[in-house]
Protein backbone atom coordinates (compact mmCIF):
# COMPACT_ATOMS: atom_id res chain seq x y z
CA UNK A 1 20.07 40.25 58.49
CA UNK A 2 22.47 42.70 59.69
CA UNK A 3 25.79 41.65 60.13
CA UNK A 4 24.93 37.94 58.62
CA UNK A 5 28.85 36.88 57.90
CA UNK A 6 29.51 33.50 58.33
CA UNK A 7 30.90 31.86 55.57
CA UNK A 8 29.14 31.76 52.80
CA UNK A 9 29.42 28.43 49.52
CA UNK A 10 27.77 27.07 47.53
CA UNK A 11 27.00 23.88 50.07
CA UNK A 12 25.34 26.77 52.53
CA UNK A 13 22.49 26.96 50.88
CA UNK A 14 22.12 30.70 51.76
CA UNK A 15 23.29 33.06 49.21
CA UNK A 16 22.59 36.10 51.32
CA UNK A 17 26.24 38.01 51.65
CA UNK A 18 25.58 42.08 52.31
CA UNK A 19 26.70 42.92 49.00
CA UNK A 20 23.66 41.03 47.30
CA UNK A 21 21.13 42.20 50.28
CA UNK A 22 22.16 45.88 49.80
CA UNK A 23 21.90 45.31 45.55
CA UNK A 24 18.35 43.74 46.05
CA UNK A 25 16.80 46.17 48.61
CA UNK A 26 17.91 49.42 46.33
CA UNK A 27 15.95 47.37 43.45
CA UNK A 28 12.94 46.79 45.10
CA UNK A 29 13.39 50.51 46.53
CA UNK A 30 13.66 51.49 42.86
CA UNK A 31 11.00 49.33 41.41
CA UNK A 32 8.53 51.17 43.98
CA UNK A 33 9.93 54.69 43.45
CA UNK A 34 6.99 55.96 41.18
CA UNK A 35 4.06 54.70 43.61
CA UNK A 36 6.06 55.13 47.24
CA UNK A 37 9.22 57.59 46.87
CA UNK A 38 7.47 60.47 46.91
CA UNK A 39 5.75 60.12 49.46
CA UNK A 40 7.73 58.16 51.76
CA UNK A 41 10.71 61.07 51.36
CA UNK A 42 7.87 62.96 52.68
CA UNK A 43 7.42 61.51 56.07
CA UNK A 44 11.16 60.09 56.26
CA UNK A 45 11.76 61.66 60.11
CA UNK A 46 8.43 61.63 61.52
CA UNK A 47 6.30 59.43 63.93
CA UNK A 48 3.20 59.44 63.55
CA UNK A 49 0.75 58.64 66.83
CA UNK A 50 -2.76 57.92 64.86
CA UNK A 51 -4.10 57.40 60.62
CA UNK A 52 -4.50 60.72 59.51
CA UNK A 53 -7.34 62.43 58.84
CA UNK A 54 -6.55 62.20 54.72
CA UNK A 55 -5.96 58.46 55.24
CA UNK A 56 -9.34 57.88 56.99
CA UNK A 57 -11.29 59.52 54.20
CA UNK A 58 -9.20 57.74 51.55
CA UNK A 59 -9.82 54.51 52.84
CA UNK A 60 -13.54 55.21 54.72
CA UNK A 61 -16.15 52.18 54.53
CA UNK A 62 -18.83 53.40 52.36
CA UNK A 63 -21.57 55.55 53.82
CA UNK A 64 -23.97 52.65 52.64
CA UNK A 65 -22.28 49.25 53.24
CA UNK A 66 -24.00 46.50 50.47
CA UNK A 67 -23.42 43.66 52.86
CA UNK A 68 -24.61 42.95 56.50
CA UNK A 69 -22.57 44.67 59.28
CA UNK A 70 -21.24 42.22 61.72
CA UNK A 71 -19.69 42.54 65.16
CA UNK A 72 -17.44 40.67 67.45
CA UNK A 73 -17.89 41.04 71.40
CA UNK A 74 -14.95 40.39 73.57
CA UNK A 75 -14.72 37.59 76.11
CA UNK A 76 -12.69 37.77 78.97
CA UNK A 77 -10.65 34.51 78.83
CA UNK A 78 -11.63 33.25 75.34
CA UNK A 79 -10.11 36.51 73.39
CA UNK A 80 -6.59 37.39 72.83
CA UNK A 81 -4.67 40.06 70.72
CA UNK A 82 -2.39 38.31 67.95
CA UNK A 83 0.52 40.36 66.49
CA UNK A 84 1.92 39.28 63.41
CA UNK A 85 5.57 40.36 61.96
CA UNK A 86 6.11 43.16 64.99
CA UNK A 87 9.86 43.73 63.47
CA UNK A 88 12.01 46.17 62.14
CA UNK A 89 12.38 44.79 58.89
CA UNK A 90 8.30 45.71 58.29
CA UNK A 91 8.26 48.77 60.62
CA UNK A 92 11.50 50.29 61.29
CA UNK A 93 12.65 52.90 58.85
CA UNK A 94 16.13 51.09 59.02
CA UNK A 95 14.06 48.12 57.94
CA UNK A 96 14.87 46.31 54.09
CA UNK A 97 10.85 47.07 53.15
CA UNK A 98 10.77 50.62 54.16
CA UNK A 99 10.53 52.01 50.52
CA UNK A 100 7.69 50.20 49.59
CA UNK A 101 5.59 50.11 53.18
CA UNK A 102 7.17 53.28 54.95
CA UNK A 103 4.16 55.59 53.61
CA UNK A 104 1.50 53.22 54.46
CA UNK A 105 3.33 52.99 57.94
CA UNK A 106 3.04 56.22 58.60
CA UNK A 107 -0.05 57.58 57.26
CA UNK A 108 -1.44 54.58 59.48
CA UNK A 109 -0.27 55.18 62.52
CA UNK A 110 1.18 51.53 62.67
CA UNK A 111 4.10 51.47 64.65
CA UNK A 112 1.92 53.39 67.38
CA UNK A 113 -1.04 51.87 67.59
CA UNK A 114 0.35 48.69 67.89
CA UNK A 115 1.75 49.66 71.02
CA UNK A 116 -1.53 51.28 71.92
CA UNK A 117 -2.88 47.54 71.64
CA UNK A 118 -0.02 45.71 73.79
CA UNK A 119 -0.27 48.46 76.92
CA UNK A 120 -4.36 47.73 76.19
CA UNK A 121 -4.64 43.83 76.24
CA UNK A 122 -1.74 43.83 79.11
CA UNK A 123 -3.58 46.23 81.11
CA UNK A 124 -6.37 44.12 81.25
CA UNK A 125 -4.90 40.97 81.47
CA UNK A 126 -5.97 39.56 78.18
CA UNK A 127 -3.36 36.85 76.11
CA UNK A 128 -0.95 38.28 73.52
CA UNK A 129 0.35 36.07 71.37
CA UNK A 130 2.95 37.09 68.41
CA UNK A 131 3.17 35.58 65.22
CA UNK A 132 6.92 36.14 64.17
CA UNK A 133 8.88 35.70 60.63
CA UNK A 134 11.90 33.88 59.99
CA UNK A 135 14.02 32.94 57.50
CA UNK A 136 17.41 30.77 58.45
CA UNK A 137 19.80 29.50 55.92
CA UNK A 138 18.17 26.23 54.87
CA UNK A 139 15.10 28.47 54.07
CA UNK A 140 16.83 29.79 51.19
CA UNK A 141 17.02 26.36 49.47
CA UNK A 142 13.95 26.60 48.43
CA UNK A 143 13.37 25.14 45.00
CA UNK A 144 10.51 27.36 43.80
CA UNK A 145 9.00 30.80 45.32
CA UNK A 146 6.45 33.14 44.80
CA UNK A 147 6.84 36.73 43.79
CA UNK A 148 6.98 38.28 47.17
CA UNK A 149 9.05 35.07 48.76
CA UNK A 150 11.77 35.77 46.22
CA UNK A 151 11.74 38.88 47.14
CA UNK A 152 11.95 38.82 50.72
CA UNK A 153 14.58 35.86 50.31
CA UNK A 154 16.44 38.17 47.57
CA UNK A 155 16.58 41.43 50.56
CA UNK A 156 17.79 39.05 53.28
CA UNK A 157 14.30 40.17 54.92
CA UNK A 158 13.53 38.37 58.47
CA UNK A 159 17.35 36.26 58.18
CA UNK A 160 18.79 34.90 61.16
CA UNK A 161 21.54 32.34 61.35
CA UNK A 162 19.57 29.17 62.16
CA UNK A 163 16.74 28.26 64.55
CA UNK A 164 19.05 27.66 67.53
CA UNK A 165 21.34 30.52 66.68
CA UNK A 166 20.80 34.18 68.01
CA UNK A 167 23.97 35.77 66.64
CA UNK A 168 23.82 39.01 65.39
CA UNK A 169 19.71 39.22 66.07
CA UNK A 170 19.74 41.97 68.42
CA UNK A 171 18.89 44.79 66.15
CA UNK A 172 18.84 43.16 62.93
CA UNK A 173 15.98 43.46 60.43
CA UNK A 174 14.34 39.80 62.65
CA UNK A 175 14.21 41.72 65.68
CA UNK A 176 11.30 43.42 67.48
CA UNK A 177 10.82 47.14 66.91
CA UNK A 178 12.79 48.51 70.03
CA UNK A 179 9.54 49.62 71.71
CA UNK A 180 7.50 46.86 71.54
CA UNK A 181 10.43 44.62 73.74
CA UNK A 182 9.02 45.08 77.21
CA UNK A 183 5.48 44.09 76.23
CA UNK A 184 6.48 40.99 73.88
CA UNK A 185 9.82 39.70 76.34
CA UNK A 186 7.77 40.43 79.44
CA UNK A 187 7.52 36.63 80.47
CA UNK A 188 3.99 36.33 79.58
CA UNK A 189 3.51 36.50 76.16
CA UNK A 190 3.38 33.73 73.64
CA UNK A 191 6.06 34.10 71.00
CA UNK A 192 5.11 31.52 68.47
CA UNK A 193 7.48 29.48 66.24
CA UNK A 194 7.89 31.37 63.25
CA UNK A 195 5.31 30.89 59.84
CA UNK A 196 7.33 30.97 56.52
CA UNK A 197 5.02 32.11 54.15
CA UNK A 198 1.92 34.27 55.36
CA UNK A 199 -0.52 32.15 56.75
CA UNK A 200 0.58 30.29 60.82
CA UNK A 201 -1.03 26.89 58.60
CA UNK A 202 3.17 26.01 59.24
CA UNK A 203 3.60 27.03 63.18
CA UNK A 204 2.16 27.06 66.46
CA UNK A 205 -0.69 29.52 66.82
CA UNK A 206 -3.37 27.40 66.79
CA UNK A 207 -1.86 25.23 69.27
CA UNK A 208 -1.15 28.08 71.63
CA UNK A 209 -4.22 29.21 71.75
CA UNK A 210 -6.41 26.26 71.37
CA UNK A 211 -4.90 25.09 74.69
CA UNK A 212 -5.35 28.40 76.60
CA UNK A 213 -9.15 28.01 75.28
CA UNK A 214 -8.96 31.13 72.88
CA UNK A 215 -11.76 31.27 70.28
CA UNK A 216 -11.61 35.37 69.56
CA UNK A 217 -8.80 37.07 68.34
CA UNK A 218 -8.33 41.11 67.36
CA UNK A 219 -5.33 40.97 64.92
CA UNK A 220 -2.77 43.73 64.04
CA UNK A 221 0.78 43.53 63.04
CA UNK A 222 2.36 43.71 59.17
CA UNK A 223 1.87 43.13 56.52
CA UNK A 224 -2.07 44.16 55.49
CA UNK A 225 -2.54 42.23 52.14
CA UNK A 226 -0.25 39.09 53.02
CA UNK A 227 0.64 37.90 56.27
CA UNK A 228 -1.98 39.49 58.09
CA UNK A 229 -4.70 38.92 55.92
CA UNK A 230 -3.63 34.76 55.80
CA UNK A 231 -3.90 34.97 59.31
CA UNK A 232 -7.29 36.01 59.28
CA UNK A 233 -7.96 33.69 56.97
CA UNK A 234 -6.45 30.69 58.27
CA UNK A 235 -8.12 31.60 61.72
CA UNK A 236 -11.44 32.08 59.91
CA UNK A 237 -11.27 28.36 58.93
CA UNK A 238 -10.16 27.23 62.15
CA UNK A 239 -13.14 28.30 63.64
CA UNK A 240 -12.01 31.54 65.37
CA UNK A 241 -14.03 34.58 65.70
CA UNK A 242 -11.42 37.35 64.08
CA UNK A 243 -11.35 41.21 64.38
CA UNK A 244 -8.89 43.14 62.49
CA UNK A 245 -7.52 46.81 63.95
CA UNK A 246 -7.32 48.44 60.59
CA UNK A 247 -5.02 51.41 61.22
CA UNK A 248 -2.42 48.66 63.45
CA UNK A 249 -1.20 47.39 59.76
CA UNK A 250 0.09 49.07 56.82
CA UNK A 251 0.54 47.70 53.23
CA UNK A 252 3.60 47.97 50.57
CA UNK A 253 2.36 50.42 47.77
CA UNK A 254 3.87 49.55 44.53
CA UNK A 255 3.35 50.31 41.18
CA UNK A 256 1.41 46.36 40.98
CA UNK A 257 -0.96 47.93 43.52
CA UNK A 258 -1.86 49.45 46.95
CA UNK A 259 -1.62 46.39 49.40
CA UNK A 260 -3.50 48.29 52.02
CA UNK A 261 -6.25 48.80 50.11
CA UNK A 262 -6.75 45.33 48.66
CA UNK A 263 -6.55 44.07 52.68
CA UNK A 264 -9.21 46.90 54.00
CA UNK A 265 -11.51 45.66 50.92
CA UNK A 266 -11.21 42.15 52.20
CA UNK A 267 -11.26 42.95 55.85
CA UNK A 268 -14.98 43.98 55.41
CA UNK A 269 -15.89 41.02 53.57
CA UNK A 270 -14.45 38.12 55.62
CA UNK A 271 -13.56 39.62 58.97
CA UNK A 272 -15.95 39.52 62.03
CA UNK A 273 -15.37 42.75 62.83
CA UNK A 274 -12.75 46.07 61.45
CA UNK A 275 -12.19 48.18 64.26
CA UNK A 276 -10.38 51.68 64.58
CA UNK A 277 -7.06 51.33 67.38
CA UNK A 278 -8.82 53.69 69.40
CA UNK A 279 -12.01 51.68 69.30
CA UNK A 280 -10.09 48.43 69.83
CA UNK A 281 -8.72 49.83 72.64
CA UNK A 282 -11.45 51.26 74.57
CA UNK A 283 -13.09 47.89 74.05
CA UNK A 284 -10.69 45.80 75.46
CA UNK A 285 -10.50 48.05 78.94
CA UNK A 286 -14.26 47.76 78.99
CA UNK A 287 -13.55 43.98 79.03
CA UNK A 288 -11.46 43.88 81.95
C-alpha cells in the first residue's frame, strides 16, 4: 500500500518496504509487456463508458450455443448485487495491476459499468453487498503461495497495516475507486470482511446474505478468471442462483493467457445467467 512505512524486521513478518513493491510491480509490468503493453499504452488516458464494439465481437457467445440457455429472474427481496475487489489496485490506472488488467479494463467498460450497477440496484432498493481484498502484515507470513498470491503479496497489492488499523488507506491501492465511495459508504451497504484468496469460502458473504434471506445474486467486480469467478463458484455450491454482468469485470492478459476469456468461457457453462451491464440494468429497474 501506499505510504506503508512502519518499521519494517525480520520479526514483522511483512517484507513489503516501497523499494521491493516498486521492483516487483515493474516485473510483473515487464513480464506482461508482450501480451498487454501495447495495448494498454494505447488507452493510457481514456475512460471508457461501455465494451466496445471490437470487444463484443471478440468475445460474442456463439451464434449456436451447444448447451441449454438458462436464465435467472430477479426477486425483489431475495436478489442482491455482489461486488467483488471494487479498488484501485484492480481498477485504477494508479493501481499495482494496471499493466496486466488496464486493457481488459478498458476495452470492458469496467470501471463504468460498475457504477452503472450501484446507481441501478440503489435506485431500486435492492441489497449491495461488497466483497473486499485485504492483505495485513501477518498475511505475508504465509508459508506457501500460489502463483498469483506471490504475486500479489510480492506488489504489496490490497496491503493495509492490520485489521484494526486504517493508516494510510485513504487512497492507497486497498481503497475504493474514488467514484464508487458514495454508493459503497452510503450507510446501507454490506461491506464484508475481507476473503484472502479468491473464493468468500474465508469471510462473511454467506452470512450476510443468508440472514437478509438472499438466494440470487448478479455479480460484477475484478478480477474475471479468479476472484470473481470463485465467487460464482462458491455461491453456486451454496445454493445461490448466480448471474454474472460480463462487461462489469475485466481480466489480466499475460503472455500465460487471456484471463477474461478463460472467465467468459466458464461464465456460460456454470453461471445461471451472463448478462450485458445494460441488460443487467434495465432488469433490475423493471424489478423495482
Amino acid at each position: 500500500m501506499k505510504n506503508h512505512d512502519h518499521p519494517h524486521t525480520v520479526a514483522c513478518g511483512c517484507d513489503v518496504t516501497p523499494e521491493r513493491v516498486d521492483m516487483a510491480r515493474r516485473r510483473l509490468m515487464a513480464g506482461a509487456a508482450g501480451a498487454a503493453a501495447a495495448g494498454a499504452a494505447a488507452i493510457t488516458g481514456t475512460t471508457a463508458t461501455a465494451a466496445t464494439d471490437e470487444a463484443r465481437a471478440y468475445y460474442a457467445d456463439p451464434e449456436t450455443p451447444g448447451l441449454p440457455q438458462i436464465d435467472m429472474d430477479i426477486v425483489p427481496g431475495r436478489t442482491a448485487l455482489v461486488v467483488t475487489d471494487p479498488q484501485i489496485d484492480f481498477l485504477s490506472e494508479d493501481g499495482v495491476t494496471w499493466g496486466v488488467v488496464g486493457e481488459s479494463v478498458t476495452e470492458q467498460g469496467t470501471v463504468d459499468n460498475i457504477e452503472k450497477l450501484f446507481i441501478a440496484a440503489k435506485a431500486a432498493g435492492m441489497p449491495v453487498f461488497i466483497s473486499p481484498h485485504y492483505y495485513y502484515p501477518h498475511d505475508h507470513g504465509w508459508q506457501f503461495e500460489g502463483t498469483l498470491e506471490a504475486t500479489m503479496h510480492a506488489i504489496g497489492m490490497f496491503d493495509r497495516l492490520g485489521p484494526l488499523n486504517l493508516d494510510n488507506f485513504e487512497g492507497s491501492g486497498a481503497d475504493w475507486m474514488p467514484q464508487y465511495k458514495k454508493y459503497i459508504e452510503d450507510g446501507k451497504t454490506v461491506v464484508c470482511s475481507p476473503h484472502k484468496v479468491y473464493s468468500p469460502a474465508q469471510n462473511d458473504l454467506n452470512l450476510q446474505m443468508r440472514k437478509r434471506g438472499i438466494d440470487k445474486v448478479i455479480l460484477a467486480g475484478m478480477s474475471a478468471n479468479l476472484c470473481t469467478q470463485a465467487h460464482l463458484y462458491e455461491l453456486l455450491e451454496l445454493g445461490y442462483e448466480v448471474a454474472v454482468v460480463r462487461d462489469a469485470t475485466a481480466g489480466a492478459k499475460v503472455p500465460e493467457g487471456d484471463g477474461y476469456l478463460a472467465a467468459i468461457i466458464n461464465f456460460r457453462m456454470v453461471a445461471n445467467g451472463v448478462w450485458w451491464t445494460d441488460e443487467a440494468v434495465e432488469r433490475i429497474g423493471n424489478s423495482a
